[in-house]
C-alpha atoms as a PDB file:
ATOM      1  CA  UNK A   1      27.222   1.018  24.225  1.00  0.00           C
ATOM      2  CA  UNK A   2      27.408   4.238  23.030  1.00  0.00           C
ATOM      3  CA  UNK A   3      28.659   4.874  19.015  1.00  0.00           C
ATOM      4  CA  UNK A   4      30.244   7.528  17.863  1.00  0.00           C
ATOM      5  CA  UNK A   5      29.188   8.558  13.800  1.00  0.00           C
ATOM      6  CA  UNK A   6      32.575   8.660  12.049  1.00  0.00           C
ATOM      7  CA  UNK A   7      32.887  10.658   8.611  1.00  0.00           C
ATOM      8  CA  UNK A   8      32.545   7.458   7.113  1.00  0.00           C
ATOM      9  CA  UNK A   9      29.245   6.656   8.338  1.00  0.00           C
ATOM     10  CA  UNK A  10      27.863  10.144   7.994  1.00  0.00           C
ATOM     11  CA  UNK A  11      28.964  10.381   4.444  1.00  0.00           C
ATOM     12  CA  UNK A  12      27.142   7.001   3.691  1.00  0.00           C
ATOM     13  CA  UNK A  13      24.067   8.339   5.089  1.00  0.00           C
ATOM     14  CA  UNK A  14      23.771  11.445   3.341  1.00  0.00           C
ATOM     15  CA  UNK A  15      24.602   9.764  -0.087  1.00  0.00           C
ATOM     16  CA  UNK A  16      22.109   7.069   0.485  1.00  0.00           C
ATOM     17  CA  UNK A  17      19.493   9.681   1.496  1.00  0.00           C
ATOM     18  CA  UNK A  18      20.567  12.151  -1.354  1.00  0.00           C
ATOM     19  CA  UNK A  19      20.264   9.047  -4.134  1.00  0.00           C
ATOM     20  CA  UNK A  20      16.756   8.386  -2.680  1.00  0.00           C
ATOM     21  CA  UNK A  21      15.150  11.511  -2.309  1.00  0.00           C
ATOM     22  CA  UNK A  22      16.997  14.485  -4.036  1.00  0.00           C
ATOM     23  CA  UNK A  23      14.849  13.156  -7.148  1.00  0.00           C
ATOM     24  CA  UNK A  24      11.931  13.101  -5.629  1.00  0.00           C
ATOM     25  CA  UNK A  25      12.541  16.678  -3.999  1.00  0.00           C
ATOM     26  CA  UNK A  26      13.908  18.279  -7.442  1.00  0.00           C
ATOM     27  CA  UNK A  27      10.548  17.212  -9.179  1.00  0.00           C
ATOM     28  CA  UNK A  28       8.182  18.637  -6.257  1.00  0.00           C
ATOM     29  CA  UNK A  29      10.695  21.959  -6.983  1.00  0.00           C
ATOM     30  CA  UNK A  30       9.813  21.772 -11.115  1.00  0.00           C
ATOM     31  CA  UNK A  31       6.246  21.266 -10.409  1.00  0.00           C
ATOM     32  CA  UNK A  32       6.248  25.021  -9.942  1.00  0.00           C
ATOM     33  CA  UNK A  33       8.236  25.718 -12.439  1.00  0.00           C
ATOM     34  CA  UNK A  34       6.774  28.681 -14.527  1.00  0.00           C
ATOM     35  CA  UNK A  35       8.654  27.136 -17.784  1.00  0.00           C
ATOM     36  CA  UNK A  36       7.015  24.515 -19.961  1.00  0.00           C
ATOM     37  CA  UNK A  37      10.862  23.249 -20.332  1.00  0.00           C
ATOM     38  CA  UNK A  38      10.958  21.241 -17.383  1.00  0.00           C
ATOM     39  CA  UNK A  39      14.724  21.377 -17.282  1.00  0.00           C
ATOM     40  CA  UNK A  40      15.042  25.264 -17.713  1.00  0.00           C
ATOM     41  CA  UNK A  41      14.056  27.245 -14.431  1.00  0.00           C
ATOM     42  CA  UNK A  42      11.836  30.009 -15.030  1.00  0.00           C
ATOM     43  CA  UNK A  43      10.406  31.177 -12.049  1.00  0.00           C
ATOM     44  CA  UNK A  44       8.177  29.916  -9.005  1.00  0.00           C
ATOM     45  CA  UNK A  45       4.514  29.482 -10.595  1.00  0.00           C
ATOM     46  CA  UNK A  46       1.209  27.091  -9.722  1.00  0.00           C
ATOM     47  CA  UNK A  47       0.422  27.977 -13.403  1.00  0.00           C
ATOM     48  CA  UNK A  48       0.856  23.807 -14.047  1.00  0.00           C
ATOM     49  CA  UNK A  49      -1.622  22.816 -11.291  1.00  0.00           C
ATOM     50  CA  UNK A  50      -3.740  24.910 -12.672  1.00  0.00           C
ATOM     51  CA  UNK A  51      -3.626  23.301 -16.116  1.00  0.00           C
ATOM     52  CA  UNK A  52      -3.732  20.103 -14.642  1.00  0.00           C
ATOM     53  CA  UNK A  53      -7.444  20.410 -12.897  1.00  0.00           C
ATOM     54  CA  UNK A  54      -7.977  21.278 -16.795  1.00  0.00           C
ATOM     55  CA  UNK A  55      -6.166  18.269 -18.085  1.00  0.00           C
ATOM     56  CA  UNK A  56      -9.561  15.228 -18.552  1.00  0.00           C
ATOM     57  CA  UNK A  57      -7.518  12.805 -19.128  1.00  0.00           C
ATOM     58  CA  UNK A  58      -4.976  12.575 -15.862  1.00  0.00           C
ATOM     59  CA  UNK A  59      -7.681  13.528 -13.928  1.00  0.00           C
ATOM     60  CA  UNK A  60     -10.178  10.636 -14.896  1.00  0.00           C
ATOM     61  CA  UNK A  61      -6.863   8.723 -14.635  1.00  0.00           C
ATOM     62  CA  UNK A  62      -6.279   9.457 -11.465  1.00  0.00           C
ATOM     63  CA  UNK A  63      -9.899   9.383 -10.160  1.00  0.00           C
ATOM     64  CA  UNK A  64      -9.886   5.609 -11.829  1.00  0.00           C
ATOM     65  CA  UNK A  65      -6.479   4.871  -9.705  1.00  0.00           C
ATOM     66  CA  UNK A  66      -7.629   5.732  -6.289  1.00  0.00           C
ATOM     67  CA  UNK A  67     -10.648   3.514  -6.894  1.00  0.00           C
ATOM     68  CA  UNK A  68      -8.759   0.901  -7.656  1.00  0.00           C
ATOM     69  CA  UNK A  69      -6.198   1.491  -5.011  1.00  0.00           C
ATOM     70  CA  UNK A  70      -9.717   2.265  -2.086  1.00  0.00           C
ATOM     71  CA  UNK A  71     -11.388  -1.142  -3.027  1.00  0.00           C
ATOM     72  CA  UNK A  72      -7.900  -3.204  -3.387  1.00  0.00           C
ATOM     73  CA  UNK A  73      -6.532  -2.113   0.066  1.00  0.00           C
ATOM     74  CA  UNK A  74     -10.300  -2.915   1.756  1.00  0.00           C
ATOM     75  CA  UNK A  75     -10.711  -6.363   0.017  1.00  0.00           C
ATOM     76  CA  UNK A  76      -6.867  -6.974   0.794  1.00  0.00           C
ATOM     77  CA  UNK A  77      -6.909  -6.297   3.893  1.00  0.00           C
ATOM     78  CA  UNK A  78     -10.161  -8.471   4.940  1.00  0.00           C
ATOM     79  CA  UNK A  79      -8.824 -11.533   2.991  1.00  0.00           C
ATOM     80  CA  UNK A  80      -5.047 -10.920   4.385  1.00  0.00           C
ATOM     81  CA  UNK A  81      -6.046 -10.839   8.079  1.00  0.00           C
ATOM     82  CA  UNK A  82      -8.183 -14.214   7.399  1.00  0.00           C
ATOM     83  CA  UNK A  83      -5.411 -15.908   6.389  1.00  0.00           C
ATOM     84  CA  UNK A  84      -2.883 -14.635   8.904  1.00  0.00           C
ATOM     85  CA  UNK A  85      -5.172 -16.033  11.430  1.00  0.00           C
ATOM     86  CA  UNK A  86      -5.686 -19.242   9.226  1.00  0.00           C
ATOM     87  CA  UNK A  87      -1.929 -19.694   9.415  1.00  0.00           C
ATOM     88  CA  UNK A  88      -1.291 -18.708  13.293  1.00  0.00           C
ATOM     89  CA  UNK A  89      -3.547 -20.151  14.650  1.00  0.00           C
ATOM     90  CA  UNK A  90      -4.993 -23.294  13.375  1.00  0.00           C
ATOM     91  CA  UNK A  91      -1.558 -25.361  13.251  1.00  0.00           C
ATOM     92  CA  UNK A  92      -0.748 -27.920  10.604  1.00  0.00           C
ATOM     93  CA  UNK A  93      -3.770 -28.983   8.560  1.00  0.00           C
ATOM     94  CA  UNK A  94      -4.603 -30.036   5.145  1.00  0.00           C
ATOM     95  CA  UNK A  95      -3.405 -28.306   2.379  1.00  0.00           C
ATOM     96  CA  UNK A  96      -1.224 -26.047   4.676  1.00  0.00           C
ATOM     97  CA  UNK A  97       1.609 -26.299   2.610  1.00  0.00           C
ATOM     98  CA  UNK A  98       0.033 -25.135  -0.401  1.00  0.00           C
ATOM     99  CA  UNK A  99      -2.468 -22.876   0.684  1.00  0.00           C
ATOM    100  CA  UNK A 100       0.461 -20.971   2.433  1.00  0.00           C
ATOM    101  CA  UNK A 101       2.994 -21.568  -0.978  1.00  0.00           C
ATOM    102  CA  UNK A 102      -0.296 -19.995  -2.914  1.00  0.00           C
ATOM    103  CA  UNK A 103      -0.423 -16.894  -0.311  1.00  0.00           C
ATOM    104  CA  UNK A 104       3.673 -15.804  -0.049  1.00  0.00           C
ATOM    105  CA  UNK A 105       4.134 -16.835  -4.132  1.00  0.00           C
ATOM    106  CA  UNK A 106       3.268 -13.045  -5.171  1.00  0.00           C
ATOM    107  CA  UNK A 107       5.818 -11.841  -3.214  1.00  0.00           C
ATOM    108  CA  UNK A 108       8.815 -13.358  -5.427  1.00  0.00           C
ATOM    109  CA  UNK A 109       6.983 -13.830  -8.488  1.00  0.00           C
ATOM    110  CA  UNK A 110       7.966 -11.447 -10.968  1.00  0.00           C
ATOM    111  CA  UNK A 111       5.064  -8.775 -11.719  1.00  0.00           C
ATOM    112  CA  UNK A 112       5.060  -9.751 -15.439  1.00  0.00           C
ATOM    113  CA  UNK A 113       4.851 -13.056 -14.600  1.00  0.00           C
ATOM    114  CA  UNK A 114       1.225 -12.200 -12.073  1.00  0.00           C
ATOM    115  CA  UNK A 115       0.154  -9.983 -14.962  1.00  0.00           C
ATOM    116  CA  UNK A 116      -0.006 -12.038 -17.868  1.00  0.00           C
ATOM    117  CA  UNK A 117      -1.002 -14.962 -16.264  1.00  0.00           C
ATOM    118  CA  UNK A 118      -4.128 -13.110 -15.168  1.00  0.00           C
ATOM    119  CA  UNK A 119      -4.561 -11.741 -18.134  1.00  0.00           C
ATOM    120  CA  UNK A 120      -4.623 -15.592 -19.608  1.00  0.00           C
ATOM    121  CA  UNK A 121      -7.314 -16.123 -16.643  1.00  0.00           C
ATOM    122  CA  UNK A 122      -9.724 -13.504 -17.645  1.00  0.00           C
ATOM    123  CA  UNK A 123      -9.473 -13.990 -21.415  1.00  0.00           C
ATOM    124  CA  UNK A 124      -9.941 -18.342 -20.449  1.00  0.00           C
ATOM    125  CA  UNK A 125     -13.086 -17.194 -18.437  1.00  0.00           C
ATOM    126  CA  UNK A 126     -14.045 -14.684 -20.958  1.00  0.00           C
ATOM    127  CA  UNK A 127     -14.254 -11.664 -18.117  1.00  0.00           C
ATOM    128  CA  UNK A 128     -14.103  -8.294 -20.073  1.00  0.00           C
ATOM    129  CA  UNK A 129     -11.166  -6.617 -19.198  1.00  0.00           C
ATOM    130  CA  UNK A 130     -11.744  -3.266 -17.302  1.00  0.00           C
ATOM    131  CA  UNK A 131     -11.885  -1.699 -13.464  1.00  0.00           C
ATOM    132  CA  UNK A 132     -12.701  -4.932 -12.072  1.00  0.00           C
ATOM    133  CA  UNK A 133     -10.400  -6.908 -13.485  1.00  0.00           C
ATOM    134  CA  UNK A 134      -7.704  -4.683 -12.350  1.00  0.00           C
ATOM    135  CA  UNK A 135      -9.033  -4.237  -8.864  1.00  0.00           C
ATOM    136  CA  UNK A 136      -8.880  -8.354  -8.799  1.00  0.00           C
ATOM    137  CA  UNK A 137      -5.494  -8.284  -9.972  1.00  0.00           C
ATOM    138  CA  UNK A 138      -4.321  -5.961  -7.517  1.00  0.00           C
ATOM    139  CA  UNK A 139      -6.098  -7.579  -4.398  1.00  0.00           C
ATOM    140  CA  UNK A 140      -3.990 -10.880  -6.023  1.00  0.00           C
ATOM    141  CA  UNK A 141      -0.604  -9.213  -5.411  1.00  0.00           C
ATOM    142  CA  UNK A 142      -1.435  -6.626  -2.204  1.00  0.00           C
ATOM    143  CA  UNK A 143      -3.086  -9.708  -0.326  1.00  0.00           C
ATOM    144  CA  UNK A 144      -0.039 -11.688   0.323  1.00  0.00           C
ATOM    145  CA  UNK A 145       1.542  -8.353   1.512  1.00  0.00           C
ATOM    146  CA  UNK A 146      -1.183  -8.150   4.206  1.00  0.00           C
ATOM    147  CA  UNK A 147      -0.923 -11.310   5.314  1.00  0.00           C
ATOM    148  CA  UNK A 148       2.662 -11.100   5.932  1.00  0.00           C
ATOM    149  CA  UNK A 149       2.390  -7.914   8.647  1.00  0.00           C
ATOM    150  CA  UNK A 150      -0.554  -9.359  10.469  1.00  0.00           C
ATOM    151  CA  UNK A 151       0.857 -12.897  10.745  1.00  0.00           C
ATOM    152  CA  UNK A 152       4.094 -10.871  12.276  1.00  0.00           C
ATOM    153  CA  UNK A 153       1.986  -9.131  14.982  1.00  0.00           C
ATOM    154  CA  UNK A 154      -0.432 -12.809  15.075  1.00  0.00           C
ATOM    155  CA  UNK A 155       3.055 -14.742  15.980  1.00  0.00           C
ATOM    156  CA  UNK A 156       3.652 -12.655  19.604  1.00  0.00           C
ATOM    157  CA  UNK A 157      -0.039 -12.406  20.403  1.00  0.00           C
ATOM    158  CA  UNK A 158      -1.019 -13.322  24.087  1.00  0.00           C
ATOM    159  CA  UNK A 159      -3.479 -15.932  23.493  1.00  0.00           C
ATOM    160  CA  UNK A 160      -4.238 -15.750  27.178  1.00  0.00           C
ATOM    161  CA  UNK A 161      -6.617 -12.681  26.533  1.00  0.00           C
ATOM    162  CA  UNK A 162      -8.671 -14.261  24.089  1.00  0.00           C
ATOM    163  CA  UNK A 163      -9.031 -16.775  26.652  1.00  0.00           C
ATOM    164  CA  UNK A 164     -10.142 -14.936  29.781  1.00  0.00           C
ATOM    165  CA  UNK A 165     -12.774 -13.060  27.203  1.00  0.00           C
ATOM    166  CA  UNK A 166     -13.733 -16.719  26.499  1.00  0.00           C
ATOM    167  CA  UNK A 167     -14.001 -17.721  29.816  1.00  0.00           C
ATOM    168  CA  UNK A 168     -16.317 -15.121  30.685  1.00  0.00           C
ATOM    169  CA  UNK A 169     -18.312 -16.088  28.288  1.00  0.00           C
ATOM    170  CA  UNK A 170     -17.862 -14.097  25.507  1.00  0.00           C
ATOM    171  CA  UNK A 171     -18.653 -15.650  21.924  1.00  0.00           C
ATOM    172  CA  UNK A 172     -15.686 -16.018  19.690  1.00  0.00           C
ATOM    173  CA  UNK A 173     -16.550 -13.628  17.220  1.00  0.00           C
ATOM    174  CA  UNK A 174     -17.270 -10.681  19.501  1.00  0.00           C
ATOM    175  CA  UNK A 175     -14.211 -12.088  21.178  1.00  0.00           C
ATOM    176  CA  UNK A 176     -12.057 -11.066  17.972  1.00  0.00           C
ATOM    177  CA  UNK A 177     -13.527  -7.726  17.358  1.00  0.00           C
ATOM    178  CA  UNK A 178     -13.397  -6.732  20.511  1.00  0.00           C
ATOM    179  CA  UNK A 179     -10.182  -8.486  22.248  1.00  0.00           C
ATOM    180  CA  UNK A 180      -8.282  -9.536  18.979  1.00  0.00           C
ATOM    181  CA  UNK A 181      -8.842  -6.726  16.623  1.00  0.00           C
ATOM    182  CA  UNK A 182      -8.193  -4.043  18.755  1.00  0.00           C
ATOM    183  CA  UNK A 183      -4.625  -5.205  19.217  1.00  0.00           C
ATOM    184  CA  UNK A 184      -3.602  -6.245  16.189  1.00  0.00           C
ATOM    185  CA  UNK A 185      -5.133  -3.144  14.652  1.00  0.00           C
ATOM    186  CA  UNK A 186      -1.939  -1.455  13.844  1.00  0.00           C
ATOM    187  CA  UNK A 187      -0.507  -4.465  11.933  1.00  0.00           C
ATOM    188  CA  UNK A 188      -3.860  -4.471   9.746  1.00  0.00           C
ATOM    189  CA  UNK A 189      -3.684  -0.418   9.261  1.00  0.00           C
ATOM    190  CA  UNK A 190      -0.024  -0.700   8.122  1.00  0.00           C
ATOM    191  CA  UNK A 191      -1.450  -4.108   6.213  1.00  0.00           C
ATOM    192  CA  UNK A 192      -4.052  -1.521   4.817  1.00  0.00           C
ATOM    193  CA  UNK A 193      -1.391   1.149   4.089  1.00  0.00           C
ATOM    194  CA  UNK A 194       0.899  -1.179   2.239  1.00  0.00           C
ATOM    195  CA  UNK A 195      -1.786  -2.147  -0.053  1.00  0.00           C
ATOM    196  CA  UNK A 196      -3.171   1.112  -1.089  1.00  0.00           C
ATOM    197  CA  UNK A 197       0.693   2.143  -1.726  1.00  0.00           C
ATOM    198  CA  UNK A 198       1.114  -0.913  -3.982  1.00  0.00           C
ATOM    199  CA  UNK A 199      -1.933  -0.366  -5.963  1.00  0.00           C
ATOM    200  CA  UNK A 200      -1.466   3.200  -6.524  1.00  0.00           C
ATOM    201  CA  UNK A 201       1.893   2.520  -8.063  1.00  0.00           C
ATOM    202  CA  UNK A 202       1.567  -0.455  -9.658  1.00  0.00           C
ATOM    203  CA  UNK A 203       2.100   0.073 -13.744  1.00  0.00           C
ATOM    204  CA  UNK A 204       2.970  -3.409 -14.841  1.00  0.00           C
ATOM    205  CA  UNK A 205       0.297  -5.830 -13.601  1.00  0.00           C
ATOM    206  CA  UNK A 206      -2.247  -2.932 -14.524  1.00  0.00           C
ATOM    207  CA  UNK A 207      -1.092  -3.045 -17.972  1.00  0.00           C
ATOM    208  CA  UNK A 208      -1.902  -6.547 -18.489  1.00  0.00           C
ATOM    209  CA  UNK A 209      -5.691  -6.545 -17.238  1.00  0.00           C
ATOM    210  CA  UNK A 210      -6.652  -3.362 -18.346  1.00  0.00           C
ATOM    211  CA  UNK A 211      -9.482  -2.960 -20.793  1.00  0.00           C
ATOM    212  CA  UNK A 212     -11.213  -0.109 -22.607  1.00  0.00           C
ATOM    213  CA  UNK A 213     -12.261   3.139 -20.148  1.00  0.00           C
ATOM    214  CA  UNK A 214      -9.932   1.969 -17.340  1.00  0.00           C
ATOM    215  CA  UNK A 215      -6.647   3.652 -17.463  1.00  0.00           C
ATOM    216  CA  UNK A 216      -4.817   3.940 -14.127  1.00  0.00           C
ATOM    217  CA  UNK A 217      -2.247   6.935 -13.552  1.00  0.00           C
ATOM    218  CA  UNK A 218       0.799   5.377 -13.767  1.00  0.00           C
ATOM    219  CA  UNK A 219      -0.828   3.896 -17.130  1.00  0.00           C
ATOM    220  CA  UNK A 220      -1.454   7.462 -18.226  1.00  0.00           C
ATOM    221  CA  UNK A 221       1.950   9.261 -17.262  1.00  0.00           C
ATOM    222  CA  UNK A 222       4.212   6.310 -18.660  1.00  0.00           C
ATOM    223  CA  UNK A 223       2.111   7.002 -22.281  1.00  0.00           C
ATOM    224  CA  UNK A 224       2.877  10.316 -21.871  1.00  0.00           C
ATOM    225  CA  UNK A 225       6.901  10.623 -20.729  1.00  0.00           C
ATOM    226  CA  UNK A 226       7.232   8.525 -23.643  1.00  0.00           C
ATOM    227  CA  UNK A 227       7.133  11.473 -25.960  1.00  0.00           C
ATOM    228  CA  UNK A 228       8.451  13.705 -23.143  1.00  0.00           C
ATOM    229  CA  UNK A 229       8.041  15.127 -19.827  1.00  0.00           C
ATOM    230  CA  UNK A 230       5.725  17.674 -19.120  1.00  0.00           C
ATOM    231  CA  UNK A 231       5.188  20.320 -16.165  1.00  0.00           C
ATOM    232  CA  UNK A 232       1.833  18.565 -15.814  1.00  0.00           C
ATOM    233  CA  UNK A 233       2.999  15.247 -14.821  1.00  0.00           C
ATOM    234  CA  UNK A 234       5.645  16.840 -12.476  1.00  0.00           C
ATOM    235  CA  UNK A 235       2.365  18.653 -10.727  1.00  0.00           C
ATOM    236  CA  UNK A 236       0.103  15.426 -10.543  1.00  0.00           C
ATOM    237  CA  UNK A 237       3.750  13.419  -9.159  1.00  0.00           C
ATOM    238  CA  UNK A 238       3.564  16.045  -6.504  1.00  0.00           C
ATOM    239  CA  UNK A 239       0.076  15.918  -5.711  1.00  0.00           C
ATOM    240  CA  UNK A 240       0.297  11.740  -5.342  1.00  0.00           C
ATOM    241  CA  UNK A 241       3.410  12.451  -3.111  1.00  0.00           C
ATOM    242  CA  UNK A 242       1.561  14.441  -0.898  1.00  0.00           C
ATOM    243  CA  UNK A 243      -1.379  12.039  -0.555  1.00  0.00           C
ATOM    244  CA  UNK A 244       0.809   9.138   0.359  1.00  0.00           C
ATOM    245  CA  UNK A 245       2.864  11.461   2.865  1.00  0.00           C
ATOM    246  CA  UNK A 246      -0.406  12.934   4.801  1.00  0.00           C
ATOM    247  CA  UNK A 247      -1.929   9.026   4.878  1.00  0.00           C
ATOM    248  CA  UNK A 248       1.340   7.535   6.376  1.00  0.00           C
ATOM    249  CA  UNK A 249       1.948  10.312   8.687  1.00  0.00           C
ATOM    250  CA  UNK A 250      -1.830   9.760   9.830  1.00  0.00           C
ATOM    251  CA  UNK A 251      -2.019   6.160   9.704  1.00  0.00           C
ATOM    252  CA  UNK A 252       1.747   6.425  11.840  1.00  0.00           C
ATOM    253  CA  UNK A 253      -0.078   8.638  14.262  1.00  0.00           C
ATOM    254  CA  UNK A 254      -3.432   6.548  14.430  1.00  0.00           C
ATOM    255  CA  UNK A 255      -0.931   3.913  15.178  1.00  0.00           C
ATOM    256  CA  UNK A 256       1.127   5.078  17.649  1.00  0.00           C
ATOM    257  CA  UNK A 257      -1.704   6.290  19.609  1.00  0.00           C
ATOM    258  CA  UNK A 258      -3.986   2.845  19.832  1.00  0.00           C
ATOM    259  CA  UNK A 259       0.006   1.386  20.930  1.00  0.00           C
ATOM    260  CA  UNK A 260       0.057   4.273  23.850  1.00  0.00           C
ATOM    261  CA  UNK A 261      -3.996   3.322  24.541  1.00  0.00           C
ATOM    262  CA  UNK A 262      -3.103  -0.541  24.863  1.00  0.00           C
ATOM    263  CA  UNK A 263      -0.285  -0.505  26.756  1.00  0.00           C
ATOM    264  CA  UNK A 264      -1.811   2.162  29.551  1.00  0.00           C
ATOM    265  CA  UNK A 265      -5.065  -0.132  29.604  1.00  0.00           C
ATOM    266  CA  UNK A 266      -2.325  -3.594  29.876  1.00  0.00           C
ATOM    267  CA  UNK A 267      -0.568  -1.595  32.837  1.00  0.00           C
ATOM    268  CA  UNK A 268      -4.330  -1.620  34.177  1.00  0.00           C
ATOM    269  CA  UNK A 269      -5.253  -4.637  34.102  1.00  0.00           C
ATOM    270  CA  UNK A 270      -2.162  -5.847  35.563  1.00  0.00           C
ATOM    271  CA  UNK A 271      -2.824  -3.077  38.383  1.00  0.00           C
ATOM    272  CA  UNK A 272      -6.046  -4.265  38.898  1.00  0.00           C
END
């Protein structure tokens, strides 16, 4: 049935869009901003990215942050898909109950909440506080996250694949990396996605487990809004934005590409 867009809908839209992104577009626009007022217009200028490749801190900051964010999203992602398939496939044993409550509980738990009780953890277990404890933080929270998308794309998986592979003899781990992983690869790259996105932001549960030398960059901006926005921090904002938007649009294209690749060797198979 076809839907015509009344003024009401169309208005609706472009407000919702406006209050989501004409923030995010105004501070790419100050970012080249010649003025060191960041609300006065001065001019078009790179003059801030400039100082910013000069600026120790935000870079070290930063550098420290996609660390993090690299290592969290790998780990995440491994330990995520394992138990997706834990939960598909092996039914009702154990411990389900909890081991599932102990995977989805990051998800409604409030970050302060995650953060200082892992702060209590590592200070109990006396683990200086530092990079690693903040990558092991973050692969706490992203991992349930992970879990989540695979199990979705785990849930309407043709078993009957895995079992032809099986039938011809093939051993069950080559079985998964070369029947299973393929096709659930675009769950685990938008698993992988999600968890690098999440780490990169993340301010709260950073705060908490960070130690001495390991400042992340959301760390490092909120100390310095506090006493006042800078040009700077618009240009680094921008910079982050445009990582993000180049890795989604490439991860969306990866995607969409393995999809068009599966179904064309499905259509195949079923021709064959």
């Amino acid at each position: 049935m076809d839907r015509k867009l009344s003024w009401f809908n169309v208005t609706s839209l472009v407000l919702g869009f406006a209050f989501l992104y004409l923030p995010i577009v105004l501070l790419v626009i100050y970012s080249f901003n010649a003025s060191r007022l960041v609300t006065v217009w001065a001019g078009f200028s790179t003059h801030w990215y400039g100082e910013l490749l000069r600026n120790e801190q935000l870079l070290d900051a930063a550098w420290v942050t996609l660390r993090v964010a690299f290592i969290t999203a790998c780990v995440a992602t491994v330990l995520g898909t394992m138990a997706a398939i834990t939960l598909t496939r092996y039914g009702r044993f154990y411990g389900r109950t909890l081991f599932s409550g102990m995977i989805y509980a990051p998800l409604v738990m409030p970050d302060v909440i995650t953060g200082l009780s892992l702060l209590l953890l590592f200070v109990a277990v006396n683990f200086d506080r530092g990079f690693w404890t903040i990558t092991l933080a973050h692969i706490t929270f992203t991992m349930c996250f992970v879990c989540v998308v695979v199990q979705s794309r785990l849930v309407t998986f043709d078993r009957s694949l895995e079992e032809a592979a099986l039938d011809l003899g093939c051993p069950p781990l080559k079985t998964f990396f070369v029947v299973t992983l393929p096709i659930i690869l675009p769950a685990v790259v938008s698993g992988w996605m999600l968890a690098f996105t999440l780490s990169l932001d993340d301010l709260v549960i950073a705060s908490f487990t960070t130690g001495p030398g390991a400042t992340t960059l959301p760390m490092r901006i909120y100390s310095q809004v506090r006493l006042g926005v800078t040009p700077e921090i618009n240009a680094v904002c921008t910079i982050l934005i445009g990582i993000v938007t180049v890795v989604v649009i490439g991860a969306s294209i990866i995607t969409k590409r393995q999809e068009v690749e599966r179904q064309k060797a499905e259509r195949l198979a079923a021709a064959g």
